[in-house]
N, C-alpha and C. Protein backbone atom coordinates (compact mmCIF):
# COMPACT_ATOMS: atom_id res chain seq x y z
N UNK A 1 0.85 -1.18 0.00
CA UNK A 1 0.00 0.00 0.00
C UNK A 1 0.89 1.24 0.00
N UNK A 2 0.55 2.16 -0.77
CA UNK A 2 1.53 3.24 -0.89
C UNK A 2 0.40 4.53 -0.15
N UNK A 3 0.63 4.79 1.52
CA UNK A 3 -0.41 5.98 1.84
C UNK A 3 0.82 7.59 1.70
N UNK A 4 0.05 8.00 1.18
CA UNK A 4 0.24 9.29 1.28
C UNK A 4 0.81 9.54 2.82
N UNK A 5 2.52 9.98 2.88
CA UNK A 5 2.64 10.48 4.50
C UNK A 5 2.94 11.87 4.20
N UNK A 6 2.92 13.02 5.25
CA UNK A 6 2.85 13.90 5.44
C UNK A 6 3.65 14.33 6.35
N UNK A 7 4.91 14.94 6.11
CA UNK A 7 5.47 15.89 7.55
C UNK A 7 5.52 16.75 8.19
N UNK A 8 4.75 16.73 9.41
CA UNK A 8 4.37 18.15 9.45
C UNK A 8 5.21 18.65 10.74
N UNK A 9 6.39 19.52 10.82
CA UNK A 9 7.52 19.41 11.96
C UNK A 9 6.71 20.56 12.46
N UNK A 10 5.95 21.43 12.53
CA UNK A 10 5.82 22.23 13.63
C UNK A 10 4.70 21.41 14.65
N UNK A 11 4.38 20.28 14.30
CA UNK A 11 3.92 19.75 15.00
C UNK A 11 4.59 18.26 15.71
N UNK A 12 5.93 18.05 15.18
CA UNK A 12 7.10 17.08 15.68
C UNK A 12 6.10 15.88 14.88
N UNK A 13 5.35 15.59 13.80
CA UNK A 13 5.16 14.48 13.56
C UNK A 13 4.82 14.45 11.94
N UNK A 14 4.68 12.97 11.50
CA UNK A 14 5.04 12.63 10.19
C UNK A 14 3.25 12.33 10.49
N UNK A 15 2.88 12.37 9.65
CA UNK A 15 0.74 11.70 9.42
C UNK A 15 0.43 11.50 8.16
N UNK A 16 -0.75 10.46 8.05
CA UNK A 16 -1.25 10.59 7.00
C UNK A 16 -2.75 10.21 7.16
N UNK A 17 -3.34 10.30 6.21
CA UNK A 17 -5.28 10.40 6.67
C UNK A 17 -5.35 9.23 5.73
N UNK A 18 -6.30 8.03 6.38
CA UNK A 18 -6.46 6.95 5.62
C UNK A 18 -7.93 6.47 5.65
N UNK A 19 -9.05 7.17 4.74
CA UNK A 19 -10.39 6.79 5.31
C UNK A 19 -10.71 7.29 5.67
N UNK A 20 -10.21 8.68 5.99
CA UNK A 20 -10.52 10.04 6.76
C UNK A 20 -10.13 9.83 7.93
N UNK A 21 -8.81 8.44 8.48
CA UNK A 21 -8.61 8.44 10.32
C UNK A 21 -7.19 9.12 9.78
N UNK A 22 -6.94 9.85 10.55
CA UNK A 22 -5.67 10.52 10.94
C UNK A 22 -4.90 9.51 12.02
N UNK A 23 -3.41 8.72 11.66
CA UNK A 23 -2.75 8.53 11.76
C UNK A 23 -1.77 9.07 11.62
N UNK A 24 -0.66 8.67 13.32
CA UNK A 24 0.56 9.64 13.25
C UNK A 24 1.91 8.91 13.72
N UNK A 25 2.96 9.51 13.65
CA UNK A 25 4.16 8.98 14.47
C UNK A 25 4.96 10.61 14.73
N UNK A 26 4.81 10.63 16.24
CA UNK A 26 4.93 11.76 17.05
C UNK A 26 6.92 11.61 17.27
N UNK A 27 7.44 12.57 16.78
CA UNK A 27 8.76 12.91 17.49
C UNK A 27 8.82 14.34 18.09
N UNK A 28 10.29 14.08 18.50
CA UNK A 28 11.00 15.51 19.31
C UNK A 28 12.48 15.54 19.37
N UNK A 29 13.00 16.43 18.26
CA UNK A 29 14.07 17.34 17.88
C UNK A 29 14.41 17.85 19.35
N UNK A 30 15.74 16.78 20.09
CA UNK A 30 17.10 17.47 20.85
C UNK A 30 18.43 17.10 20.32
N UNK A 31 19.16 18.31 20.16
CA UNK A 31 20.77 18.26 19.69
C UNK A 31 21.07 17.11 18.92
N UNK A 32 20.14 17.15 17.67
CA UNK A 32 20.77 16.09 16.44
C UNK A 32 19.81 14.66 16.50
N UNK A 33 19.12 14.37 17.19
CA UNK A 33 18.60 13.29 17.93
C UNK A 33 17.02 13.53 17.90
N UNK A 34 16.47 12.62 17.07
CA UNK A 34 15.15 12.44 16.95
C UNK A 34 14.16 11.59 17.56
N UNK A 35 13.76 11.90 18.53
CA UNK A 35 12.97 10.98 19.44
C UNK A 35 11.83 10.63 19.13
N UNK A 36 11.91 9.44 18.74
CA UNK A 36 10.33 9.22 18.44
C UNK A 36 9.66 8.68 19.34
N UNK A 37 8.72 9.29 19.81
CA UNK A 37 7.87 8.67 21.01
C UNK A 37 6.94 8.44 20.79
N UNK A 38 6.12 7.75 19.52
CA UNK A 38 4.85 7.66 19.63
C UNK A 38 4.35 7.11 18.13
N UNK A 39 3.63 6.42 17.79
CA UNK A 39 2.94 6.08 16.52
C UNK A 39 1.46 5.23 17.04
N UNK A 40 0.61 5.94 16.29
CA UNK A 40 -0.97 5.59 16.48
C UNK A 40 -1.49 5.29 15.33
N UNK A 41 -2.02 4.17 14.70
CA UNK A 41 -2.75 4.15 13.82
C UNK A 41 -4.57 3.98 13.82
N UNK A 42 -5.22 4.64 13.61
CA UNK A 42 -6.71 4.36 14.03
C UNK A 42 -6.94 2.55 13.83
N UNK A 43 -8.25 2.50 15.02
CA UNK A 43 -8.35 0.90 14.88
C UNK A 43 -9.30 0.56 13.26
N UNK A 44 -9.96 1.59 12.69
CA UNK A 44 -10.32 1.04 11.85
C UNK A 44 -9.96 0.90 10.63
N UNK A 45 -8.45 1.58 10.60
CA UNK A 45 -7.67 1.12 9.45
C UNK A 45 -6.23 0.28 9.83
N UNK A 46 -5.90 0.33 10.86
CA UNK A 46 -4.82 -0.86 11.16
C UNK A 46 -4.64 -1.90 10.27
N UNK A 47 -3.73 -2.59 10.22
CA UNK A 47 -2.79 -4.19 9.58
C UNK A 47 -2.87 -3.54 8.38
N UNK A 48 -3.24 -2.68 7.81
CA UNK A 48 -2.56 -2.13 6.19
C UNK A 48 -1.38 -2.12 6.04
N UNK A 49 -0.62 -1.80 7.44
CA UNK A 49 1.31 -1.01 6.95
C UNK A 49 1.49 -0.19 7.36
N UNK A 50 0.13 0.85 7.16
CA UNK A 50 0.16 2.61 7.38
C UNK A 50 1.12 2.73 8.50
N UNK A 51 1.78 1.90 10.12
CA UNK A 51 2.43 2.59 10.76
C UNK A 51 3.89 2.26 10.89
N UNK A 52 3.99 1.44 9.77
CA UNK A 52 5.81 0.96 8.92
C UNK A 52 5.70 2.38 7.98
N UNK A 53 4.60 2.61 7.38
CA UNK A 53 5.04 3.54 6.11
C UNK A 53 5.48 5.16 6.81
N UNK A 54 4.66 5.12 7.59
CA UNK A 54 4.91 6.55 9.17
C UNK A 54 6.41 6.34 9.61
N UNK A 55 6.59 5.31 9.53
CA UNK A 55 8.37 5.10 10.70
C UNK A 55 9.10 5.42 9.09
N UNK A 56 9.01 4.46 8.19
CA UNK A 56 9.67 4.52 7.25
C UNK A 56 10.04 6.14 6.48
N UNK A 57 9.12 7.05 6.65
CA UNK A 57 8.86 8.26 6.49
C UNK A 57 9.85 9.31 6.93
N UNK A 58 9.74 8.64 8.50
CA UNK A 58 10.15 9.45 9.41
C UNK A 58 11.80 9.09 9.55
N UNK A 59 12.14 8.19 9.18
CA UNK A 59 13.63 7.63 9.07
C UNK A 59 14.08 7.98 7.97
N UNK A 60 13.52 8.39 6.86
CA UNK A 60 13.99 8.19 5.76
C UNK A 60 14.27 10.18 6.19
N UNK A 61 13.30 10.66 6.22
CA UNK A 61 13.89 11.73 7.16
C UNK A 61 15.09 12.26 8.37
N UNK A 62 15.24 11.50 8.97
CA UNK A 62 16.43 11.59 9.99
C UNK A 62 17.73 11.02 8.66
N UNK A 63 17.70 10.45 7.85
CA UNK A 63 18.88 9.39 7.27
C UNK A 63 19.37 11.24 6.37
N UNK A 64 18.18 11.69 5.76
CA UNK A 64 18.65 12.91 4.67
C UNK A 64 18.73 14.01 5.30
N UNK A 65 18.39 14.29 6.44
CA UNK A 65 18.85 15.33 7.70
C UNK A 65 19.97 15.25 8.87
N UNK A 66 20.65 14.14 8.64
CA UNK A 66 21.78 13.92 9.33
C UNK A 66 21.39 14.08 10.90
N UNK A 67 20.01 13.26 11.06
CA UNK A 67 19.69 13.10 12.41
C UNK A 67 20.23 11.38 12.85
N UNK A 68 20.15 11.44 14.51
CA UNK A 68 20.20 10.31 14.88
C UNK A 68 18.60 9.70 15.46
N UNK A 69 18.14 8.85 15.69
CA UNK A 69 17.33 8.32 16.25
C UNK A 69 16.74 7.48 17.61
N UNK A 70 16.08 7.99 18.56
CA UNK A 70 16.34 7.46 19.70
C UNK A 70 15.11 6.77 19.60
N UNK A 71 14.61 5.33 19.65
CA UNK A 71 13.02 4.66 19.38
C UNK A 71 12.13 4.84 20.58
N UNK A 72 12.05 5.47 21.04
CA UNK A 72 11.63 5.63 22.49
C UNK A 72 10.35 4.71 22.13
N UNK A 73 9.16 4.88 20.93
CA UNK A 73 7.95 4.38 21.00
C UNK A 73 8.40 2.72 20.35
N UNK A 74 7.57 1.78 21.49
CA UNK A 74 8.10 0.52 21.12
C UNK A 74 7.76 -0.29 19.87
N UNK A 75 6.64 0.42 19.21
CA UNK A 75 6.40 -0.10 17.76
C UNK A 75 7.60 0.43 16.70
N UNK A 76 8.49 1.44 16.88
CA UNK A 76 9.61 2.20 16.60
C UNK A 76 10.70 1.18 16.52
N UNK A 77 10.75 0.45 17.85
CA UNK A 77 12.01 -0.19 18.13
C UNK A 77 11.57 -1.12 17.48
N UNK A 78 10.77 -2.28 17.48
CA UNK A 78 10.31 -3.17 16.67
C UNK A 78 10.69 -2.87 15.04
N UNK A 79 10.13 -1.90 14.79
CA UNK A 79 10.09 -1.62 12.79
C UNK A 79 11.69 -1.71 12.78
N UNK A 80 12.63 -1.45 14.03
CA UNK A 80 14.12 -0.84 13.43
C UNK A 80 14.81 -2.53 13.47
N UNK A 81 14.20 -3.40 14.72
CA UNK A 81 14.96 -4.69 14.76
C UNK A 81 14.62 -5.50 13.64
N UNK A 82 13.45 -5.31 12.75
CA UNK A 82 13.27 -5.94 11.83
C UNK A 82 13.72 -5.23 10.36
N UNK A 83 14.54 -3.84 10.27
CA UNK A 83 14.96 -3.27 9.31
C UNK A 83 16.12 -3.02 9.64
N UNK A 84 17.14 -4.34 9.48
CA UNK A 84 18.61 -3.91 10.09
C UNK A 84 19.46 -2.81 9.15
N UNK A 85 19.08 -2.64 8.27
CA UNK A 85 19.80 -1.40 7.10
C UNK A 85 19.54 -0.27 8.05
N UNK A 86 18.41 -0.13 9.08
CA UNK A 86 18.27 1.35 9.55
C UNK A 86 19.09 1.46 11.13
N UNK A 87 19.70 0.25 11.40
CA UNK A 87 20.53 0.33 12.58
C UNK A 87 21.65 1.22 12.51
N UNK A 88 22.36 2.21 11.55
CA UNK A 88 23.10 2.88 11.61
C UNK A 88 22.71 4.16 11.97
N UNK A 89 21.08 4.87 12.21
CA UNK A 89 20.35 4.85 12.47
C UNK A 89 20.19 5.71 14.25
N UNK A 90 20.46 4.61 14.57
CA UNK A 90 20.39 4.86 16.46
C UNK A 90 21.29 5.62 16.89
N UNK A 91 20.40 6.35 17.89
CA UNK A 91 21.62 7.43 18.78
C UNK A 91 22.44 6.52 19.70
């Protein structure tokens, strides 16, 4: 599934609207280091992907901004142990 993501940094998060549910993955910008604390996908669009395609988004972001990544949210740490290319990645 290819959803439309969206970055929207004055609000520290990457989203995209799927069905009209707003889905997000929430970070926070300290000294180089991107904390992601958070990814929600509504229950009535869940098991699509939509919150791999949010991390994937949001990494692919830190990789072309010369950020590091701290997974604070545990669906975060999960997407990264199963995408070992993005282990270079971690703060």
């Amino acid at each position: 599934m290819a959803t439309a993501v969206h970055h929207q940094p004055e609000r520290g998060r990457f989203e995209a609207r799927v069905d009209g549910h707003l889905c997000v993955a929430d970070y926070r910008l300290d000294a180089g280091v991107m904390h992601m604390t958070h990814t929600e996908v509504h229950p009535a669009v869940r098991g699509q992907g939509i919150a791999a395609e949010l991390v994937a988004a949001a990494l692919a972001h830190a990789r072309e901004s010369g950020l590091k990544v701290d997974p604070v949210c545990s669906y975060v740490r999960a997407y990264l142990r199963r995408h070992p290319q993005c282990q270079d990645l971690l703060a």
